[in-house]
Protein backbone atom coordinates (compact mmCIF):
# COMPACT_ATOMS: atom_id res chain seq x y z
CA UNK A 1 -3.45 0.19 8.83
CA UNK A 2 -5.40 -0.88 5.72
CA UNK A 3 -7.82 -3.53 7.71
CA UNK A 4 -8.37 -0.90 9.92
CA UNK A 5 -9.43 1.67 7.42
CA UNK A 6 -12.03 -0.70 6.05
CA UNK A 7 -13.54 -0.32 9.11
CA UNK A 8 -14.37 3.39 7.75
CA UNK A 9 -17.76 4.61 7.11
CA UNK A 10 -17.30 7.22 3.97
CA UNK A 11 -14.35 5.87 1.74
CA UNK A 12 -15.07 7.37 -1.15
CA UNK A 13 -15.64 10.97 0.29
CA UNK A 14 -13.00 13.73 -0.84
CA UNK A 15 -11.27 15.14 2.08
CA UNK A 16 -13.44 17.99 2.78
CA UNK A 17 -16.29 16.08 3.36
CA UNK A 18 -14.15 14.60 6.31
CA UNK A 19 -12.17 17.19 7.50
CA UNK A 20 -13.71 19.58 9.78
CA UNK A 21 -12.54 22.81 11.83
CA UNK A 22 -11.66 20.60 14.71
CA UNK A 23 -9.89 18.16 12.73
CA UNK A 24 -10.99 14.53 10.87
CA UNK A 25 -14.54 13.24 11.55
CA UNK A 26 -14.22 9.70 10.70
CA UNK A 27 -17.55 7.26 11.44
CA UNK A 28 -16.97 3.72 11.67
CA UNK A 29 -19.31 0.43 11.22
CA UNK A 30 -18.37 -1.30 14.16
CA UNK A 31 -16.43 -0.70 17.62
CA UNK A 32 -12.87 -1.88 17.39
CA UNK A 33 -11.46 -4.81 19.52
CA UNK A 34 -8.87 -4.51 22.13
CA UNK A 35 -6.38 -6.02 19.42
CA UNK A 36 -6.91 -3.51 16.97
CA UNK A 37 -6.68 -0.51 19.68
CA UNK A 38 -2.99 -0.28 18.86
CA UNK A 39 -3.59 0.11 14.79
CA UNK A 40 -6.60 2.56 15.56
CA UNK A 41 -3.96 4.57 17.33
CA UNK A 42 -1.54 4.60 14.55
CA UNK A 43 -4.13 5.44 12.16
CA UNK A 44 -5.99 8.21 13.53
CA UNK A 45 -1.69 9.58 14.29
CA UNK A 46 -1.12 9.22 10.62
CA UNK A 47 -3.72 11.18 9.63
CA UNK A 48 -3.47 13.55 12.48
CA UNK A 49 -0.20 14.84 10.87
CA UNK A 50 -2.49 16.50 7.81
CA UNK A 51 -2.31 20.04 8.59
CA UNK A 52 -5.81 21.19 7.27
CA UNK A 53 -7.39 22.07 4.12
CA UNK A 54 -6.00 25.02 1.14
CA UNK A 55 -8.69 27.44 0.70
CA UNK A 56 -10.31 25.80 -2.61
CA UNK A 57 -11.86 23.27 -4.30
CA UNK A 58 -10.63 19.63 -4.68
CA UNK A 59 -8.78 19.31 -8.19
CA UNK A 60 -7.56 16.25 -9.95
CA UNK A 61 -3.87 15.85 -10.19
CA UNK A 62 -1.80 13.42 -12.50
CA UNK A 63 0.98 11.88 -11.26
CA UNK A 64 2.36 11.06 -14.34
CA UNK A 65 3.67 14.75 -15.14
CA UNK A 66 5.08 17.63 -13.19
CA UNK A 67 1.72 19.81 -14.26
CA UNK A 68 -0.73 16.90 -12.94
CA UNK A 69 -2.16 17.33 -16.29
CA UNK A 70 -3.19 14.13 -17.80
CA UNK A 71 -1.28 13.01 -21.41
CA UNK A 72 -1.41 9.68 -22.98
CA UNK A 73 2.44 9.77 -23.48
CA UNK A 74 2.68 10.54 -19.37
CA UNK A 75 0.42 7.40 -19.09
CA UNK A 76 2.38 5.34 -21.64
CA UNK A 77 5.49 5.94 -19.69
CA UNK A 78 4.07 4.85 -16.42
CA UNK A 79 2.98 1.87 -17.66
CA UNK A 80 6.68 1.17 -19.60
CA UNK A 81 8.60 1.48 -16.54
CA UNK A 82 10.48 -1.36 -14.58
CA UNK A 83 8.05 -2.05 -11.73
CA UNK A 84 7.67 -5.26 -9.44
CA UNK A 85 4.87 -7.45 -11.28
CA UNK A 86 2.96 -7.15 -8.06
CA UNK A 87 3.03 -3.53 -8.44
CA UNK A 88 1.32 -3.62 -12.19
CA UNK A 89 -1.22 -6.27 -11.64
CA UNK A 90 -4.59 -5.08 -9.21
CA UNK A 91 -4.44 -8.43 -7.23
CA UNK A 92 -6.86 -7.20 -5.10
CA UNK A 93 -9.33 -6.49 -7.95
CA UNK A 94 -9.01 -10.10 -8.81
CA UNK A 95 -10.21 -11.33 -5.64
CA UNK A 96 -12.96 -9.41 -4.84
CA UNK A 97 -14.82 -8.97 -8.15
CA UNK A 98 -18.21 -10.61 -8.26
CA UNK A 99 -17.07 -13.93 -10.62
CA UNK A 100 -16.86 -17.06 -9.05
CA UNK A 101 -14.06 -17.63 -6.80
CA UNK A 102 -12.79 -20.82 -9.11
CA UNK A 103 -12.69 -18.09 -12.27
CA UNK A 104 -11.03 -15.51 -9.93
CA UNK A 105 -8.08 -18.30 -9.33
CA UNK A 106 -7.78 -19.06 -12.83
CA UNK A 107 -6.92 -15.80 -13.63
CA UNK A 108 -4.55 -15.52 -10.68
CA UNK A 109 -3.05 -18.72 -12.15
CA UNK A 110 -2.62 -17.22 -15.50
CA UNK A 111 -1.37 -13.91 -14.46
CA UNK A 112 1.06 -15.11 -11.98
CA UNK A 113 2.35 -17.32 -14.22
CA UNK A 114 2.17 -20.39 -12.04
CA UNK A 115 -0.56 -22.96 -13.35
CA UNK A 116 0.85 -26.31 -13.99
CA UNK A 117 2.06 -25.91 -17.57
CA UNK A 118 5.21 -28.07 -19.00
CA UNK A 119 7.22 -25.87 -18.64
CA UNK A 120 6.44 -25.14 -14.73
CA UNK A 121 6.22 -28.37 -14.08
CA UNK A 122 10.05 -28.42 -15.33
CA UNK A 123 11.41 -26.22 -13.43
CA UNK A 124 9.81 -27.99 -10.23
CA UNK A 125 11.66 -31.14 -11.16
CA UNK A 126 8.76 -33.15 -12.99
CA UNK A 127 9.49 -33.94 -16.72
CA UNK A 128 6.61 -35.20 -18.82
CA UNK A 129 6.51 -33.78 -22.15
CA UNK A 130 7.85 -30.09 -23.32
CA UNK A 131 5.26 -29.54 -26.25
CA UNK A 132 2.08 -28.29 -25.77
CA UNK A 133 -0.69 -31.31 -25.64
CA UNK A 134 -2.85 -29.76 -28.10
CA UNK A 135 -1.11 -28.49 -31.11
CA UNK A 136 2.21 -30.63 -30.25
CA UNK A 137 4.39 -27.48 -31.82
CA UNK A 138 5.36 -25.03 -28.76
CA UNK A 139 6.82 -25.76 -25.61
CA UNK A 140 3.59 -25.34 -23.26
CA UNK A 141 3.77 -22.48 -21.37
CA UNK A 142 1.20 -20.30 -19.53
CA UNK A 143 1.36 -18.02 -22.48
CA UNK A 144 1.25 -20.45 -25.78
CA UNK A 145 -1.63 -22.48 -24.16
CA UNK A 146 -3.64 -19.37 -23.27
CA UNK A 147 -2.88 -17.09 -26.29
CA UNK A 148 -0.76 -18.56 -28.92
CA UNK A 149 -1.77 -22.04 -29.39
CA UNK A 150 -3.72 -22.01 -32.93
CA UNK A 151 -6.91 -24.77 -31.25
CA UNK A 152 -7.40 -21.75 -28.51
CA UNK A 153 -6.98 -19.35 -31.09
CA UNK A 154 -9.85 -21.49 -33.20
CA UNK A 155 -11.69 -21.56 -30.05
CA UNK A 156 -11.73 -17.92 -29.25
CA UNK A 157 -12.36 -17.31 -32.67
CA UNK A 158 -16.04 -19.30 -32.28
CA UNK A 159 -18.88 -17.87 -31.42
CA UNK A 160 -19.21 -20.07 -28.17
CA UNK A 161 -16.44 -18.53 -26.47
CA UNK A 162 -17.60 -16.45 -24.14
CA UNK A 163 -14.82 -14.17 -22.60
């Protein structure tokens, strides 16, 4: 359903800007194929089920308390809990910001945890040295090479480092 909403003219309206007496009023960019008829369907069903708009203005509501009022320690819970690492990251972000695509898989590298550092290479099988190539102190992880290391630590230090 998610492709299909792209497909939406008006994402960013509130509700009542698409919600009318005789129900949703939803423009789209293009005329959907005959493979997407099925998803329209399920779509426009899903939101079908809204019954219609309280008498009111739109308000903002926090999820992070029972009075949907927003407090830092709310917030600082939410972001302490146990959740999937897919669930805390905004993949999507990463991909469709305006840097370079090579910059936008670096970071996906790093934040995954998956570039080839010593210590994944290890744990595919592939042994070649467990310190870190530059300060030859630390295992080389993701982590130490990125953050900890004291030459990127120099180098972020600099006033040529850019990030």
């Amino acid at each position: 359903i998610p492709d299909i909403y792209n497909v939406v003219l008006g994402q960013q309206n509130i509700i009542a800007e698409l919600w009318t007496k005789q129900g949703w009023s939803f423009n789209f960019r293009r005329e959907y194929n005959d493979r997407e008829i099925a998803r329209v369907a399920k779509f426009l069903n899903t939101v079908e089920a809204f019954n219609g708009l309280q008498t009111g203005e739109d308000v903002m509501w926090w999820k992070g308390n029972s009075r949907g009022e927003f407090k830092v320690n709310s917030a600082y819970k939410l972001m302490n809990q146990t959740t999937p690492q897919t669930h805390s990251w905004p993949w999507k972000q990463i991909w469709r910001s305006k840097i370079p695509h090579i910059i936008s898989c670096f970071i996906w590298l790093f934040a995954k945890e998956v570039a080839l550092t010593q210590d994944n290479l290890k744990k595919r099988g592939i042994t070649l040295c467990s310190s870190c190539f530059l300060c030859e102190e630390a295992l080389e992880k993701v982590s130490h090479l990125f953050l900890h290391c004291k030459y990127t630590q120099i180098l972020s230090n600099t006033k040529y480092f850019f990030f």
